[in-house]
N, C-alpha and C. Protein backbone atom coordinates (compact mmCIF):
# COMPACT_ATOMS: atom_id res chain seq x y z
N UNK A 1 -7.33 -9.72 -34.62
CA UNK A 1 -7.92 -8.39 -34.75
C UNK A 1 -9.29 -8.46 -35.41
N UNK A 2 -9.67 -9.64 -36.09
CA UNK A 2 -10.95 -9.69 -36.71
C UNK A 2 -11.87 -9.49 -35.89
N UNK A 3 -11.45 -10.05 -34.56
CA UNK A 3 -12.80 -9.98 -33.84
C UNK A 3 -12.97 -8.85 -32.99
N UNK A 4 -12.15 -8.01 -33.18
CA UNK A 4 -12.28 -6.78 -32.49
C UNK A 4 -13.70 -6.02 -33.18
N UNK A 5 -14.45 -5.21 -32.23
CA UNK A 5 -15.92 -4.66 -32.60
C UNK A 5 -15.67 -3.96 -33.73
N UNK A 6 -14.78 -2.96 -34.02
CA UNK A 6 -14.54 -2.43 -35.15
C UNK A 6 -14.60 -3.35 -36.48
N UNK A 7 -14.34 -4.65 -36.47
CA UNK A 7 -14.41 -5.24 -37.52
C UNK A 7 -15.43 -6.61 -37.45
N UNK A 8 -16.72 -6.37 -36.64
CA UNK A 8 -17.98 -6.85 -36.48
C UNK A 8 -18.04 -7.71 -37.74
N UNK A 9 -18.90 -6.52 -38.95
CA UNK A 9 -18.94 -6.77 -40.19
C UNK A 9 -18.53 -7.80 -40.92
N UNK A 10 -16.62 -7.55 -41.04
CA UNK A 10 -15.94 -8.20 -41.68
C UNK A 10 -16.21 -9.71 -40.86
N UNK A 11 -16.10 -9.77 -39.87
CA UNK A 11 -16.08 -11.16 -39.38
C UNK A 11 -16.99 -11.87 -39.61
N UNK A 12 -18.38 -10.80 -39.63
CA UNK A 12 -19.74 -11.97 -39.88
C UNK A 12 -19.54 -12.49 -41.73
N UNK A 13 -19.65 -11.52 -42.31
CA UNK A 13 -19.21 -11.90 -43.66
C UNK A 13 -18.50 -12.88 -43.84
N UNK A 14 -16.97 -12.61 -43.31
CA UNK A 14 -16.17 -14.10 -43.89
C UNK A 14 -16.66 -15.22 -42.80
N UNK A 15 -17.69 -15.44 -42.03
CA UNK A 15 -18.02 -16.65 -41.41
C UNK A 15 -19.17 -17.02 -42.15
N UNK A 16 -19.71 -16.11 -42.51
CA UNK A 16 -21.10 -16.58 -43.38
C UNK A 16 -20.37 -17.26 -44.46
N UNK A 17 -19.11 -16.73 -45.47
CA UNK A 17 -19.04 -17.48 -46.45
C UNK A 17 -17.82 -18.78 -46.12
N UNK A 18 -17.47 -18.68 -44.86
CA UNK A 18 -17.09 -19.80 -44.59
C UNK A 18 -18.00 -21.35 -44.46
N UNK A 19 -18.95 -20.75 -44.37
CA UNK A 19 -19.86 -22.00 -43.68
C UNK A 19 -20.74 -22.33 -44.76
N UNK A 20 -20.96 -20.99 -45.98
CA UNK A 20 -21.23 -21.65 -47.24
C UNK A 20 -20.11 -22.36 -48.23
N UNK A 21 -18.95 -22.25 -47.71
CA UNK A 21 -18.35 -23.42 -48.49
C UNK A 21 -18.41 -24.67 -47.77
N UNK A 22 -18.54 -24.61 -46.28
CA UNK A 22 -18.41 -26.13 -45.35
C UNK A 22 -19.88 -26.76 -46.29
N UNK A 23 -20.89 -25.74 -46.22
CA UNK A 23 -22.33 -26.65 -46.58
C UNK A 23 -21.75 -27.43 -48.32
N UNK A 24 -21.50 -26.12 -49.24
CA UNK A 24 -21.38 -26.74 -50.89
C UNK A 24 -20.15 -27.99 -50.36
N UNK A 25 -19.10 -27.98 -49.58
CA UNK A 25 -17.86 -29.35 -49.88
C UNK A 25 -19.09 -30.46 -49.05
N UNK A 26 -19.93 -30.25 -48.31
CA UNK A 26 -20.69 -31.62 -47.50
C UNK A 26 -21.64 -32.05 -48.66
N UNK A 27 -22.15 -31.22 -49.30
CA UNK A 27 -23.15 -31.36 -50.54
C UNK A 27 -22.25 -31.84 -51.24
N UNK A 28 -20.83 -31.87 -51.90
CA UNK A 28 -20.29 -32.77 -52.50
C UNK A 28 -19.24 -34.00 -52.30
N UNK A 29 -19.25 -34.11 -50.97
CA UNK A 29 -18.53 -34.95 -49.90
C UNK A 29 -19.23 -35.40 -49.16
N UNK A 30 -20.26 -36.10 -48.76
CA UNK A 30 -21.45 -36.27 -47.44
C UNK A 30 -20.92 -36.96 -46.50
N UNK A 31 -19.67 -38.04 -46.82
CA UNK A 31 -18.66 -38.48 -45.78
C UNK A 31 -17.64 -37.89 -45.40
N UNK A 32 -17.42 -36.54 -45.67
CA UNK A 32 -16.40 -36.08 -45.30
C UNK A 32 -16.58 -34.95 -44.54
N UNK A 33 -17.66 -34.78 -44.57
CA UNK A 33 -18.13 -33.05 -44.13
C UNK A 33 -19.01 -33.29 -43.61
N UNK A 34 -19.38 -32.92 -41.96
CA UNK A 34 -20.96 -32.86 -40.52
C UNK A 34 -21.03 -31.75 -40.56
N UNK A 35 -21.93 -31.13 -41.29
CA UNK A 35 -22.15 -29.90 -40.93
C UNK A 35 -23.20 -29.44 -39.95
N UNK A 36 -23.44 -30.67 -39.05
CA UNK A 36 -24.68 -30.81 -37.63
C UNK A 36 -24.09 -29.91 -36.76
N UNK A 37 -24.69 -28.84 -36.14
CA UNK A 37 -23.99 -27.77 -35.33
C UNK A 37 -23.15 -26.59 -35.82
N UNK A 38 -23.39 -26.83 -36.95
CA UNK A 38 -23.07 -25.80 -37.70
C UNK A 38 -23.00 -24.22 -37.47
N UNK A 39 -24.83 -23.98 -37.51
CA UNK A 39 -25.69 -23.18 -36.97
C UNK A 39 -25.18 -22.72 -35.56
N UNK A 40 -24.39 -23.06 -34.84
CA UNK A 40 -24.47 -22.87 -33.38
C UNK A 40 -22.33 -22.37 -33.25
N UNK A 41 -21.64 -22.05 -34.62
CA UNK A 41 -20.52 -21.80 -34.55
C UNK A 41 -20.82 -20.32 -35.14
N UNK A 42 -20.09 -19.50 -34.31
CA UNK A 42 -20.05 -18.00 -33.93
C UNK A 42 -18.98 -17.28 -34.22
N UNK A 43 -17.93 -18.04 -34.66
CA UNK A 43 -16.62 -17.12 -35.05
C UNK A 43 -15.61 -17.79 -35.49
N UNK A 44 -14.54 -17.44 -36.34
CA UNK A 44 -13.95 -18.07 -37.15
C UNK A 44 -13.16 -18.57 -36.16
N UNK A 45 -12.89 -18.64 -35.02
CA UNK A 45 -12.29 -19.63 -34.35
C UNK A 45 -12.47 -20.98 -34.06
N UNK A 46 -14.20 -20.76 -33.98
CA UNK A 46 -14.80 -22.09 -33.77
C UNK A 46 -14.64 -22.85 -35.15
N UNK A 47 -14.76 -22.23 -35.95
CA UNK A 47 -14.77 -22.84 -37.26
C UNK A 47 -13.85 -23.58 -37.45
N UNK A 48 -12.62 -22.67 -36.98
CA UNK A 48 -11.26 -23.45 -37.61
C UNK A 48 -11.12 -24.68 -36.55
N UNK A 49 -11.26 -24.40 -35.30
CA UNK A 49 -11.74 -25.72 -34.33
C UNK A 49 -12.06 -26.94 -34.98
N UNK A 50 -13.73 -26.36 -35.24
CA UNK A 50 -14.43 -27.82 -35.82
C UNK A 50 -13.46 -28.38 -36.97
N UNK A 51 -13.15 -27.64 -38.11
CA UNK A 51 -13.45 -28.14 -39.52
C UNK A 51 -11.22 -28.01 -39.91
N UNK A 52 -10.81 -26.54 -39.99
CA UNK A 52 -9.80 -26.22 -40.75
C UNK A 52 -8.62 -27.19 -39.80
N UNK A 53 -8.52 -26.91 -38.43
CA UNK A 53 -7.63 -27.92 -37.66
C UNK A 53 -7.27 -29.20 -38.26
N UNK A 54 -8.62 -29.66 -37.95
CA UNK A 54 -8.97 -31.47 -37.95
C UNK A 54 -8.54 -31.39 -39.60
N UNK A 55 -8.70 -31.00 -40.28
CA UNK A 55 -8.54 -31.66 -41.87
C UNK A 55 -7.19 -31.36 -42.08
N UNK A 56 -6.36 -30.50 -41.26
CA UNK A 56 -4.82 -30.25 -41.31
C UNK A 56 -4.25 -31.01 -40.76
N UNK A 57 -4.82 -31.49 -39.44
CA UNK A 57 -3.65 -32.45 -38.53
C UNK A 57 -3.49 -31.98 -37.27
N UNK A 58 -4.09 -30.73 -37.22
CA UNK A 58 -3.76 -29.77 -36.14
C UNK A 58 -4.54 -30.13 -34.83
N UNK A 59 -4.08 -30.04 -33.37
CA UNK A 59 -5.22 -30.46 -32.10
C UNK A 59 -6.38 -29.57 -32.36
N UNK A 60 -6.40 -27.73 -32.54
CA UNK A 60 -7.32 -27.25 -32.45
C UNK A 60 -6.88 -26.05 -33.36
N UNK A 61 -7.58 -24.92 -32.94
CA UNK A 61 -7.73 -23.67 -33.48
C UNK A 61 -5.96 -22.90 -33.03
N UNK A 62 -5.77 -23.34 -32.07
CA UNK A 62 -4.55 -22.36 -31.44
C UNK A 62 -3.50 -23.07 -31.77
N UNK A 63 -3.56 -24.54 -31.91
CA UNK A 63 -2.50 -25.28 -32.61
C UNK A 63 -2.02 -24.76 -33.65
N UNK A 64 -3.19 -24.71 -34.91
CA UNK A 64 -3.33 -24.20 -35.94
C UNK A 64 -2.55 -23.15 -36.75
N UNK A 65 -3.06 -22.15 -35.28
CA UNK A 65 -2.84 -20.79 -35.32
C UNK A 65 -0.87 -20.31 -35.21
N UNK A 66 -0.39 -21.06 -33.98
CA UNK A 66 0.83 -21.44 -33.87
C UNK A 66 1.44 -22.05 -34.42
N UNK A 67 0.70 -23.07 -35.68
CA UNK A 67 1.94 -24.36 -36.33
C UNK A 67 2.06 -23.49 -37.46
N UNK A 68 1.08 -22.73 -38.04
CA UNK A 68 0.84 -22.60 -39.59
C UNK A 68 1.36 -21.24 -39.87
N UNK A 69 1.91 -20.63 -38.56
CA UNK A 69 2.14 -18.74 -38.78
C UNK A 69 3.73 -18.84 -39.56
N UNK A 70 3.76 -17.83 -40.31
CA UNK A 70 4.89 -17.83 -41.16
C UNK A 70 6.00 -16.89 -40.43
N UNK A 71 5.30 -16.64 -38.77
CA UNK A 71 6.26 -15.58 -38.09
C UNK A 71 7.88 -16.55 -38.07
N UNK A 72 7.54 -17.42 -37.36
CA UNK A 72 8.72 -18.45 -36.79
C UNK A 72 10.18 -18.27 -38.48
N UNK A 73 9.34 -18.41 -39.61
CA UNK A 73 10.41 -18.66 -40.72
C UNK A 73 11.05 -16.88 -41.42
N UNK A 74 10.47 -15.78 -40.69
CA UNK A 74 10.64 -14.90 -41.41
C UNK A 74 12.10 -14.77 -41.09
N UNK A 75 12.93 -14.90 -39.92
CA UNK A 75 14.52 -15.17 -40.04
C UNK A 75 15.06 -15.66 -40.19
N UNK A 76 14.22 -16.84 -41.35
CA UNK A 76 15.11 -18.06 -41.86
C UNK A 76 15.21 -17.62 -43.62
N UNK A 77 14.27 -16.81 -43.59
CA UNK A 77 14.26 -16.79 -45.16
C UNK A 77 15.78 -16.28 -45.86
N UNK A 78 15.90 -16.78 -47.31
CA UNK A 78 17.01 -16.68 -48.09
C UNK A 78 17.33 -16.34 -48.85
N UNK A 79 16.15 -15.87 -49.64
CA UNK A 79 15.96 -15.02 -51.10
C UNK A 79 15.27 -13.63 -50.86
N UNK A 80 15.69 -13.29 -51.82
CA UNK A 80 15.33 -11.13 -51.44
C UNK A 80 13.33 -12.11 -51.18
N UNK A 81 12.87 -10.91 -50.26
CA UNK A 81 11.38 -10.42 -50.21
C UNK A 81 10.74 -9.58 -49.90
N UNK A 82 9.93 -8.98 -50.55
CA UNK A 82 9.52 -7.78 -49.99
C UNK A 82 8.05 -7.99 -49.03
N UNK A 83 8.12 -7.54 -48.29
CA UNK A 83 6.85 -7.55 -47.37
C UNK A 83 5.96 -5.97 -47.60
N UNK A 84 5.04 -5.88 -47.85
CA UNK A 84 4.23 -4.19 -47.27
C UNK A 84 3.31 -4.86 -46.56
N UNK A 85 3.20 -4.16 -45.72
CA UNK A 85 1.55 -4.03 -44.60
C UNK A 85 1.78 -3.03 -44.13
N UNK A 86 0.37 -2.37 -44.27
CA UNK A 86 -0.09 -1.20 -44.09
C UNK A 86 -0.17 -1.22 -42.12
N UNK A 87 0.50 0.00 -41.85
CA UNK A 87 -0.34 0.07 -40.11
C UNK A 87 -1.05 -0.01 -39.88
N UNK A 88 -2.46 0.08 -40.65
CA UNK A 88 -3.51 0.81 -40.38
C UNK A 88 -4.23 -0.76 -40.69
N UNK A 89 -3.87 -1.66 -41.23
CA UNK A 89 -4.45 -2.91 -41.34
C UNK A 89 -5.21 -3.19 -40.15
N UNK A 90 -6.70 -3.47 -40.48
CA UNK A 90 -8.10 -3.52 -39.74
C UNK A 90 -7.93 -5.22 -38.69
N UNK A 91 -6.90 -6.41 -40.23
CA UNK A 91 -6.93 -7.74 -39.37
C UNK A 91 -5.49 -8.38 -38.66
N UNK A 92 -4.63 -7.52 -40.10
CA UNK A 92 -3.66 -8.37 -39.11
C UNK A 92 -2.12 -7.26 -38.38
N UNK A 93 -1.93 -7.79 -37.55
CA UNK A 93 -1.50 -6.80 -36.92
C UNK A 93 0.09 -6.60 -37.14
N UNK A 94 0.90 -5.44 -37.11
CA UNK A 94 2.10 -5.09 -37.71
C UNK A 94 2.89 -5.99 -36.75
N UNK A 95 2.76 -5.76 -35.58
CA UNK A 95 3.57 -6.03 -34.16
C UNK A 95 4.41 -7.39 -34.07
N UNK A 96 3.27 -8.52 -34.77
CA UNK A 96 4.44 -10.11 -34.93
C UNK A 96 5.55 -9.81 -35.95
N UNK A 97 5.07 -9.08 -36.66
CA UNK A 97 5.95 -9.34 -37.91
C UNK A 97 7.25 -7.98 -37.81
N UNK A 98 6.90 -7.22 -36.93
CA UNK A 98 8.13 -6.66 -36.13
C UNK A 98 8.92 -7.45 -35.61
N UNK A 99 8.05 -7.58 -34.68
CA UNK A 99 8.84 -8.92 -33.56
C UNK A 99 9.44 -9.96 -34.29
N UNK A 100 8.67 -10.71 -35.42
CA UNK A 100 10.00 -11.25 -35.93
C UNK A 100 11.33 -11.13 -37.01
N UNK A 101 11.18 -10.09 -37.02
CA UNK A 101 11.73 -9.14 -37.76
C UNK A 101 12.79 -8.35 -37.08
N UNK A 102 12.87 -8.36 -35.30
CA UNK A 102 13.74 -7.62 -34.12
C UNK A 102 15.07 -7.98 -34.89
N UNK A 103 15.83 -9.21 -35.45
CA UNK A 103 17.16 -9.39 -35.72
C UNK A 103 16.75 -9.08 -37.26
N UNK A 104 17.89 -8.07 -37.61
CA UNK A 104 17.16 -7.65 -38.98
C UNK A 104 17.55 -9.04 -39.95
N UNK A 105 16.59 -9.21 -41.19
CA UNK A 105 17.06 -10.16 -42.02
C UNK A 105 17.99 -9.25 -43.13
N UNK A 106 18.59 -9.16 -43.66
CA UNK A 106 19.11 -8.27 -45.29
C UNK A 106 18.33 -8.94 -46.12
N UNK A 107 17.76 -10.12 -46.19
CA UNK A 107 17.03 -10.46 -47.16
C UNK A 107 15.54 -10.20 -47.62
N UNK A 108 15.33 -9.70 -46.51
CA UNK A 108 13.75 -8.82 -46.15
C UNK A 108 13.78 -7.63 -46.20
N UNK A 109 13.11 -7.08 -46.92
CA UNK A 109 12.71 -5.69 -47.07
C UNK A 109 11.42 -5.51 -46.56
N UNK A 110 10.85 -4.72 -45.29
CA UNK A 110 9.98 -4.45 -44.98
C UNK A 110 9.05 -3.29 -44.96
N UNK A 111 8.31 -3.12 -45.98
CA UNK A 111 7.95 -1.37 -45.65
C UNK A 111 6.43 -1.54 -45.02
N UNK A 112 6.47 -0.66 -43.95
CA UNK A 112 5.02 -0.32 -43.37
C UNK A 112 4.58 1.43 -44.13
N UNK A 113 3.86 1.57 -44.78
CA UNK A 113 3.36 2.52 -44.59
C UNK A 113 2.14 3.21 -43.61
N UNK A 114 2.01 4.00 -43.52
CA UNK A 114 0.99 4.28 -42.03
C UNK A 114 -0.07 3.80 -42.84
N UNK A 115 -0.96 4.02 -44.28
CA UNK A 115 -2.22 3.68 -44.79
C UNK A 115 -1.99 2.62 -45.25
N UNK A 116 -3.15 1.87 -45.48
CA UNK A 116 -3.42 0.96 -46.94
C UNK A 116 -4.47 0.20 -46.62
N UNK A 117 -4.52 -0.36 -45.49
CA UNK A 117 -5.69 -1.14 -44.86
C UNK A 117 -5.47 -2.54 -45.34
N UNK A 118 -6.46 -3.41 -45.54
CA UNK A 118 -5.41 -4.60 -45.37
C UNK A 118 -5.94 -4.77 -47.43
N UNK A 119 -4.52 -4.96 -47.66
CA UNK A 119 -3.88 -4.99 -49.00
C UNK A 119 -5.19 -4.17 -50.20
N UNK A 120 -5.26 -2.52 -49.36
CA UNK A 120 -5.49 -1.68 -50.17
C UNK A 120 -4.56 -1.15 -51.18
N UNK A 121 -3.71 -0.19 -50.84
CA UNK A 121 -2.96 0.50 -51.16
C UNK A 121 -2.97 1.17 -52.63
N UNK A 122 -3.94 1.72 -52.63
CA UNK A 122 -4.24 2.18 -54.00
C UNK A 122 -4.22 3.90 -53.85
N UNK A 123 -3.65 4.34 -54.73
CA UNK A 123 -3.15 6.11 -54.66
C UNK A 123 -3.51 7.10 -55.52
N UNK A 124 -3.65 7.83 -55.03
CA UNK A 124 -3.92 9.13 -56.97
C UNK A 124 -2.87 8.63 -57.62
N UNK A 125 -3.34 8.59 -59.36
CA UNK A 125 -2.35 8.91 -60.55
C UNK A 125 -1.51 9.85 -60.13
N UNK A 126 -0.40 9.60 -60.45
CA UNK A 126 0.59 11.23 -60.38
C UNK A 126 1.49 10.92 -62.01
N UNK A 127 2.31 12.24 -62.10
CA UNK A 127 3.03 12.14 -63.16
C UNK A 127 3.86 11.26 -63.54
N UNK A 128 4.13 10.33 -62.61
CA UNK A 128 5.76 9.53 -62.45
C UNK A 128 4.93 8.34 -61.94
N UNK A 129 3.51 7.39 -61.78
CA UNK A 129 3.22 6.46 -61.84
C UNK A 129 1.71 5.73 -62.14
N UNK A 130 1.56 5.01 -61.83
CA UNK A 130 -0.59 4.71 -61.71
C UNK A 130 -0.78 5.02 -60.34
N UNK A 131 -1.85 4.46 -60.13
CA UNK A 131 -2.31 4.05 -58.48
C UNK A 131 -2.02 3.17 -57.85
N UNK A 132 -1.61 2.06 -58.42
CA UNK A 132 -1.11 1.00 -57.89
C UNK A 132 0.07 0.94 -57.27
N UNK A 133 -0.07 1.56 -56.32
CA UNK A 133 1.36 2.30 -55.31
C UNK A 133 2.05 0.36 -54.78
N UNK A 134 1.20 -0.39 -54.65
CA UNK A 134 2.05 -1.83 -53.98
C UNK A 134 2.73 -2.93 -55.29
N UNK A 135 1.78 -2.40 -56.46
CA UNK A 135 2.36 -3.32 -57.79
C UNK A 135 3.71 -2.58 -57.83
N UNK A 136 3.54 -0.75 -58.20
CA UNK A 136 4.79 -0.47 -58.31
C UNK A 136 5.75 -0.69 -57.56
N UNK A 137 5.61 -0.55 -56.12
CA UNK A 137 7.00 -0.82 -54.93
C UNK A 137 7.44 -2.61 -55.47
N UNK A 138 7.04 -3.42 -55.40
CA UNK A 138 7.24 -4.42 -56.51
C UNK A 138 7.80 -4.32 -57.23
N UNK A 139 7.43 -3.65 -58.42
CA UNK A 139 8.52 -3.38 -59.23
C UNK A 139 9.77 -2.91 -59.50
N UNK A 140 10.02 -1.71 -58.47
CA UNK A 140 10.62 -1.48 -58.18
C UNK A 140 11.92 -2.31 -57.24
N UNK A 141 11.06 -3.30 -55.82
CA UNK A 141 12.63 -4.29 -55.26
C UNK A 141 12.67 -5.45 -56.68
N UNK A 142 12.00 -5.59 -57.44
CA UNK A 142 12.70 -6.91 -58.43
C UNK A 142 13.73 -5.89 -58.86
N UNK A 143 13.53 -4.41 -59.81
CA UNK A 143 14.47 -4.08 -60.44
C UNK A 143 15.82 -4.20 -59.31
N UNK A 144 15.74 -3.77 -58.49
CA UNK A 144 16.71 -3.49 -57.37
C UNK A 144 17.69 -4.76 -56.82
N UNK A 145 16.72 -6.00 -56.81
CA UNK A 145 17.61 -7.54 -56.77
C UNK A 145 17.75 -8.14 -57.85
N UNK A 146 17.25 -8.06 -58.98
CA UNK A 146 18.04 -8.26 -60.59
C UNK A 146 19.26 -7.25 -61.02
N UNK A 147 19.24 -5.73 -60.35
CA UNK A 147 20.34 -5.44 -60.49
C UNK A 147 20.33 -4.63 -62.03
């Protein structure tokens, strides 16, 4: 979803400061880090291509993308967890984590609320909490699996 036009911005940003950490680790690694062609990578795909793959083990970007997703383990998990993501999240999208989520876990608690954007979720003060509407839901499933 990053690279959807709506989130132009965000993408150039985190590629710009992606590629200022590739330059500072080659400035302190000069054998470990080519940052030749650098200049000529356009999106965090390519990036993870050149640089995040290869230093993982991974063939490419989609390898990557498929070995490293935490969708595959969310119906393996074993201990209470709570998940929030907001619907309205700009990068990552609700729909996998439905999908893996179709056989319910009991050990997962999932709340979508329609707002928050991606790990906003900040609310008016009210009488009965702060703003921190995602610290409190937190607090709230520990009290709830401590019991």
């Amino acid at each position: 979803m990053l690279n959807q036009r709506r989130n132009v911005v965000y993408h150039r940003n985190f590629l710009v400061n992606l590629k200022r950490r590739i330059r500072l680790k080659q400035s302190l690694f000069p054998d470990l880090y080519d940052t030749s062609g650098l200049r000529l990578i356009r999106s965090i795909e390519e990036f993870d291509d050149r640089y995040v793959a290869p230093a993982f083990g991974f063939d490419d970007a989609r390898d990557y993308y498929a070995k490293a997703s935490a969708k595959p383990f969310l119906k393996r998990i074993r201990i209470p967890t709570l998940i929030i993501h907001a619907q309205d999240d700009p990068f990552i999208p609700l729909k996998p984590i439905r999908e893996a989520l179709a056989e319910p876990n009991p050990r997962v608690l999932l709340i979508t609320p329609p707002r928050g954007g991606h790990v906003a979720f900040i609310s008016p003060n009210s009488d009965t909490e702060d703003r921190f509407w995602a610290e409190n839901r937190l607090v709230d499933f520990c009290e709830i699996v401590m019991g």
